[in-house]
Protein backbone atom coordinates (compact mmCIF):
# COMPACT_ATOMS: atom_id res chain seq x y z
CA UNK A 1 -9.19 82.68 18.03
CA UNK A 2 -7.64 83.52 21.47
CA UNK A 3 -9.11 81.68 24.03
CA UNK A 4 -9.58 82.51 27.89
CA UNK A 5 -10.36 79.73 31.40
CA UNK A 6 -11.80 81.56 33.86
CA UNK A 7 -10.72 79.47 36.83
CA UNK A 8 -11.74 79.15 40.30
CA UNK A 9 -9.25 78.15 42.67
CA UNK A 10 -11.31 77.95 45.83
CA UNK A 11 -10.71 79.63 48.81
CA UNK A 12 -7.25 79.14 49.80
CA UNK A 13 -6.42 75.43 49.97
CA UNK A 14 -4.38 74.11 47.18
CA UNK A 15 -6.32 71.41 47.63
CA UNK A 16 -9.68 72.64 46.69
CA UNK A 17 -8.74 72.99 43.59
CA UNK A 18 -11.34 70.97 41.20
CA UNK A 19 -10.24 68.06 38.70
CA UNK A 20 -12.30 70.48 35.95
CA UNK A 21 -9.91 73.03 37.07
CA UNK A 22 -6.93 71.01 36.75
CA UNK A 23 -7.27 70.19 33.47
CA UNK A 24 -7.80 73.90 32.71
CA UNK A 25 -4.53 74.75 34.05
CA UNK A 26 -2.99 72.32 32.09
CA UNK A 27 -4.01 73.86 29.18
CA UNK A 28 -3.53 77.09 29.55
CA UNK A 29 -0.38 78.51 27.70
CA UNK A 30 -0.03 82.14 29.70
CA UNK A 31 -1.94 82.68 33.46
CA UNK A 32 -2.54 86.39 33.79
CA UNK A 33 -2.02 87.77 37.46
CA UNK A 34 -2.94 91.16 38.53
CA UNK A 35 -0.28 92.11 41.68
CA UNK A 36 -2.09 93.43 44.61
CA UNK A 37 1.26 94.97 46.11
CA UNK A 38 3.83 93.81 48.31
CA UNK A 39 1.42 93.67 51.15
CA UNK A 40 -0.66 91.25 49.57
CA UNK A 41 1.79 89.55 47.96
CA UNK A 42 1.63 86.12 49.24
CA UNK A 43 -1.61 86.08 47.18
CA UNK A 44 0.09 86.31 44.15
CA UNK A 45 2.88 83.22 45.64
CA UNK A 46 -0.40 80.86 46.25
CA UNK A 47 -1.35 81.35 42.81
CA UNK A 48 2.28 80.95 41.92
CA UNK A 49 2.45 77.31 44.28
CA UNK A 50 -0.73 75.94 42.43
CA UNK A 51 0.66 76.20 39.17
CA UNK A 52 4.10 74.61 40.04
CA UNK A 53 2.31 71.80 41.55
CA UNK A 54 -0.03 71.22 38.57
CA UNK A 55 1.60 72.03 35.72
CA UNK A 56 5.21 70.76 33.92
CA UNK A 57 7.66 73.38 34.38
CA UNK A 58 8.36 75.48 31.04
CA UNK A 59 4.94 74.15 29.79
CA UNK A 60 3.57 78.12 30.71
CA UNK A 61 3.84 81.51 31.29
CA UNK A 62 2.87 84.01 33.48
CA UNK A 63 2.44 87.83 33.24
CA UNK A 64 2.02 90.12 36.09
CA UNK A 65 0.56 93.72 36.03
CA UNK A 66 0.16 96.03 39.17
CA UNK A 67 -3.83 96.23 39.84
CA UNK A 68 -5.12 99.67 39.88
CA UNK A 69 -6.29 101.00 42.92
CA UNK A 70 -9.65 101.61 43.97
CA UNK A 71 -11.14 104.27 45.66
CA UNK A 72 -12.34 102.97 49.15
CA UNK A 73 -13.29 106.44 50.70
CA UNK A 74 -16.30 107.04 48.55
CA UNK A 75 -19.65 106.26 49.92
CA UNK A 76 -23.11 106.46 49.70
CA UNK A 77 -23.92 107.49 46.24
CA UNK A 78 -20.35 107.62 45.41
CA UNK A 79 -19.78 104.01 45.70
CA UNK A 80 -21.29 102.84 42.83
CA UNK A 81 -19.39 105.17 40.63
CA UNK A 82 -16.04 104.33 42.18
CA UNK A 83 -16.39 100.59 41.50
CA UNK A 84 -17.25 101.05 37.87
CA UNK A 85 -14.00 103.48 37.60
CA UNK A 86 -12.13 100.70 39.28
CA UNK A 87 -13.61 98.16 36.77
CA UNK A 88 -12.89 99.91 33.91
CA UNK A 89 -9.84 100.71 34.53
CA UNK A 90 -8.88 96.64 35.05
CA UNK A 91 -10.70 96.35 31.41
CA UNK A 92 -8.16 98.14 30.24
CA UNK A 93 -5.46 96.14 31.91
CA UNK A 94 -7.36 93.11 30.80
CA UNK A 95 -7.68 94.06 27.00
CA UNK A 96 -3.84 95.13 26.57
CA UNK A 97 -2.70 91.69 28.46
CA UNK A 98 -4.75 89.74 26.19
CA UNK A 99 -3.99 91.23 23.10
CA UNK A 100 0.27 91.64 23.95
CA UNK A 101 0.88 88.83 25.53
CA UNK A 102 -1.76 85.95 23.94
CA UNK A 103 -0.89 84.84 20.64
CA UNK A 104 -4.43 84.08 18.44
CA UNK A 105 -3.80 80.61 19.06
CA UNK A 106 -3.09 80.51 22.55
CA UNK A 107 -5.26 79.97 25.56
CA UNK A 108 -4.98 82.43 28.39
CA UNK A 109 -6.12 82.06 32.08
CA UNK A 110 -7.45 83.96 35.11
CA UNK A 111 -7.42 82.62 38.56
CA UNK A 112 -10.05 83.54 40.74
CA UNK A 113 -10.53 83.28 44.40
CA UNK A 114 -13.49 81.15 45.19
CA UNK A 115 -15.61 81.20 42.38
CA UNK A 116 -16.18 82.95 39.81
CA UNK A 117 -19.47 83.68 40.14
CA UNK A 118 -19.93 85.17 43.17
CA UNK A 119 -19.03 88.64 44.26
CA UNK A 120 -15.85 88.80 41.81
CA UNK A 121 -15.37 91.35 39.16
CA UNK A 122 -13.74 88.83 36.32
CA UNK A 123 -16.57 88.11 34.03
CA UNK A 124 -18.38 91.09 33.94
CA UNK A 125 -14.75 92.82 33.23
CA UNK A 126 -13.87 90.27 30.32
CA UNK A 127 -17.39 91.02 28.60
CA UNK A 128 -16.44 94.98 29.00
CA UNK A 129 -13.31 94.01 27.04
CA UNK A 130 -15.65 92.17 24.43
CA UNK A 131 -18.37 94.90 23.81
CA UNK A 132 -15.34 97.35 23.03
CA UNK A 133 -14.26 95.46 20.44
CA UNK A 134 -10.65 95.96 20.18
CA UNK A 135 -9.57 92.88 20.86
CA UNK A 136 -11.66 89.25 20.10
CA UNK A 137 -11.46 86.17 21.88
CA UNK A 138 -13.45 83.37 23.39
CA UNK A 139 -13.85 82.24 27.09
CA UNK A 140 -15.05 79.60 29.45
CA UNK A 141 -15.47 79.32 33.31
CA UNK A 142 -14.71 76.76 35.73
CA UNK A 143 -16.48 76.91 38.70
CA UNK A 144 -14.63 76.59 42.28
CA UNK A 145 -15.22 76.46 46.22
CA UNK A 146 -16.31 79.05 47.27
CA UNK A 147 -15.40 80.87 50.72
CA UNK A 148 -18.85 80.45 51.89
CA UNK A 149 -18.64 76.47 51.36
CA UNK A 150 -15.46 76.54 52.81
CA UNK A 151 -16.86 78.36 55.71
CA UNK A 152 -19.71 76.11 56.68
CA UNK A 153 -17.66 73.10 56.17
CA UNK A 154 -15.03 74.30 58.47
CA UNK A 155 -17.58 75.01 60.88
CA UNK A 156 -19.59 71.70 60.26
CA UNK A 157 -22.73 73.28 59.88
CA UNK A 158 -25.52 73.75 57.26
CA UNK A 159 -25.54 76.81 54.29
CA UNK A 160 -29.71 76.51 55.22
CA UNK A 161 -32.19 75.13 57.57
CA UNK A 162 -34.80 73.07 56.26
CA UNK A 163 -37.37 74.69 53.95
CA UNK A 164 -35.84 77.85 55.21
CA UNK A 165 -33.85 80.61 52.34
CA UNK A 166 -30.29 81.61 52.92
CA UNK A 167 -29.27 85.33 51.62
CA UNK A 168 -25.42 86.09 50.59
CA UNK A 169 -25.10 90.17 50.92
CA UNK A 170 -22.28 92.71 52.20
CA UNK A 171 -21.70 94.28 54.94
CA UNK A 172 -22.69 97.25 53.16
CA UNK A 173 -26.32 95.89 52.59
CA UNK A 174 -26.43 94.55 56.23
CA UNK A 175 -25.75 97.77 58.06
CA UNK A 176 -29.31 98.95 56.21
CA UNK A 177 -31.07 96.15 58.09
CA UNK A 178 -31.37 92.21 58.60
CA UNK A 179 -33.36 91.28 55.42
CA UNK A 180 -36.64 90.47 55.81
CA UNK A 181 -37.86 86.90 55.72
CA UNK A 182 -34.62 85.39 55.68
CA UNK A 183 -32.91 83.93 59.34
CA UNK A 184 -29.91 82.65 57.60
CA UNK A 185 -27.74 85.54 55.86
CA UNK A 186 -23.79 85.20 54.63
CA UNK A 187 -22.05 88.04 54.58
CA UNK A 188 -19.31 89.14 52.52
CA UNK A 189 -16.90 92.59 51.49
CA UNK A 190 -17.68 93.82 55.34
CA UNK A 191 -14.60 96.06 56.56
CA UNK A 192 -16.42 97.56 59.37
CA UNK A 193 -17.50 94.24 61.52
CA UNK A 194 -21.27 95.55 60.49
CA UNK A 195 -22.31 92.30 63.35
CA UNK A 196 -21.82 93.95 66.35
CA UNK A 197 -24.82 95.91 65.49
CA UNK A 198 -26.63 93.15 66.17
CA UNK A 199 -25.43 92.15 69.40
CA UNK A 200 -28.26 92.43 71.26
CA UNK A 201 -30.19 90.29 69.12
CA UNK A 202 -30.68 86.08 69.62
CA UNK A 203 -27.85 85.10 66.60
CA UNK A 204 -24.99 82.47 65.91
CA UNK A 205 -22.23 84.12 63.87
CA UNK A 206 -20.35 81.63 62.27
CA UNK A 207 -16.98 83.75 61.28
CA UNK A 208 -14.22 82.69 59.52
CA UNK A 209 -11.11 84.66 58.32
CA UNK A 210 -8.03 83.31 55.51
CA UNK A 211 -10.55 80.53 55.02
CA UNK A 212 -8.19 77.79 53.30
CA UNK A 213 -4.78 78.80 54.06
CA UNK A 214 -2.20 78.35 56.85
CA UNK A 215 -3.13 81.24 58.50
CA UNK A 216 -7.13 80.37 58.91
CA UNK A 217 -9.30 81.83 62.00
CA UNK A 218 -12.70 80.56 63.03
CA UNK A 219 -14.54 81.63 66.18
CA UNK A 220 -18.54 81.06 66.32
CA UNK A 221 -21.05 81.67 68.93
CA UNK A 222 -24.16 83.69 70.17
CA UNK A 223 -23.15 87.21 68.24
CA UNK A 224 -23.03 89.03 71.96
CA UNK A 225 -20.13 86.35 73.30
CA UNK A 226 -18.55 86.22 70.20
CA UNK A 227 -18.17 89.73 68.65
CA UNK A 228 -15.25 91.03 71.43
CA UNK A 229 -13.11 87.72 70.48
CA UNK A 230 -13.84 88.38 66.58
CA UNK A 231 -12.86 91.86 66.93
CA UNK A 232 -9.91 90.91 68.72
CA UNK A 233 -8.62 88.01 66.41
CA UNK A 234 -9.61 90.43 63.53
CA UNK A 235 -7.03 93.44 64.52
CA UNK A 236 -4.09 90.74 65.43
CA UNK A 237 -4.24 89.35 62.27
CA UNK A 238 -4.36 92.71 60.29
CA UNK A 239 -1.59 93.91 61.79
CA UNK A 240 0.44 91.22 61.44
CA UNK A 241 -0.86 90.78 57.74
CA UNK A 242 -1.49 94.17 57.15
CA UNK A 243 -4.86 92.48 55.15
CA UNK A 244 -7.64 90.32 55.96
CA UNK A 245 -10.32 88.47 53.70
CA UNK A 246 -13.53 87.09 55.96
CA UNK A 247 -16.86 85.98 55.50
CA UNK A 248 -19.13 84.64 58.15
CA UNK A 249 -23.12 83.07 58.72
CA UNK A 250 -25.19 85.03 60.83
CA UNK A 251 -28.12 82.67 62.01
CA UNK A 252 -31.33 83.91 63.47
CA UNK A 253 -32.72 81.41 65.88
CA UNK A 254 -36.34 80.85 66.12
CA UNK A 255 -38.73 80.20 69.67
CA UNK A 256 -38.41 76.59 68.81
CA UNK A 257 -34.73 76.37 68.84
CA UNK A 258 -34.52 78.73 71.88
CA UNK A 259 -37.12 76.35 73.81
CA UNK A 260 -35.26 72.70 72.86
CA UNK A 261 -31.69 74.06 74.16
């Protein structure tokens, strides 16, 4: 039976890459990489410099197929829809690569940003691909960093406070409000800088953008210092980039904390 590694690769640094996940790569016969465009192509050569400095040369293949856009206009009720269009449509991609280009005794691969399990589409796409049936095969997942380790590391600070929760959420979920019981919230997927809208409110941001790779940004600070640089760094690199990926730790500080300092 065809086999499948779901690998994560961390969040940028080659180095991050996991012993486990190592020896995955090593055994994997053809990676599968979905092309993001020209604009986002040096996502695609990362991928392409982890292999060659893993693997033996000639020891793999890899196949490439154009990722299908996704509709980023629709809101509201609309989003929900739009993202399962967008995932079906990679199921499709998924199920044709695996049954073309992986012979039944081969092991294919996936390489996923951070880790698989958090916020990525990869595993609930491969179990679409199952339930339809047209094509069989087995797979496994290696965990990796994820961008919002990476983050707090870079920024030498704590995930949690003691005895305190920590939330992971978008920026989608944040604009509706700052959850409730929770003074330590990651957020992820935020296009729109959701932060500032909290501004005027006693909280760190801890922001980081690229996490991982040569071209990673950090800034941190009360939210009301540090929003204006954020923005700022946020635009330069876009435009020069023409993408971004970020992530940052908003952190609600307490009367305690605001009496000590």
């Amino acid at each position: 039976m065809r086999k499948i590694h779901v690998i994560g690769i961390g969040a940028g640094d080659p180095e991050q890459l996991t012993l486990q996940a190592v020896r995955a790569l090593r055994g994997t016969d053809v990676f599968f990489i979905l092309d993001k465009g020209e604009v986002k192509s040096d996502l695609t050569q990362l991928r392409r410099d982890m292999l060659d400095a893993h693997i033996p040369e000639g020891t793999y293949r890899v196949v490439e197929a154009r990722d299908p856009e996704r509709d980023r206009s629709a809101g509201g009720s609309a989003y929900s829809p739009a993202v399962g269009d967008w995932r079906s449509a990679r199921a499709g991609i998924y199920e044709r690569l695996i049954a073309e280009e992986l012979g039944e005794d081969q092991t294919g691969a996936f390489l996923v940003w951070g880790d698989p399990a958090l916020y990525d589409s990869t595993l609930g796409i491969l179990q679409e691909v199952l339930d339809k049936g047209a094509v069989d095969f087995e797979y496994d997942v290696v965990p990796g960093i994820s961008s919002v380790s990476a983050l707090v590391a870079r920024h030498r600070t704590g995930l949690n406070r003691v005895a305190r929760p920590v939330q992971i959420t978008t920026g989608r979920r944040l604009a509706e409000g700052f959850p409730e019981d929770v003074d330590d919230v990651v957020v992820m997927l935020d296009a729109h800088q959701t932060f500032r809208q909290y501004a005027d409110q006693d909280i760190e941001i801890y922001w980081g953008a690229y996490i991982g790779t040569p071209d990673e940004i950090l800034a941190s600070g009360p939210i009301a210092e540090a929003a204006p640089r954020i923005e700022r760094l946020r635009a330069e690199a876009r435009e020069r980039k023409g993408w971004i990926m970020d992530t940052y730790l908003l952190r609600r500080r307490d009367a305690r904390e605001r009496k000590e300092q």
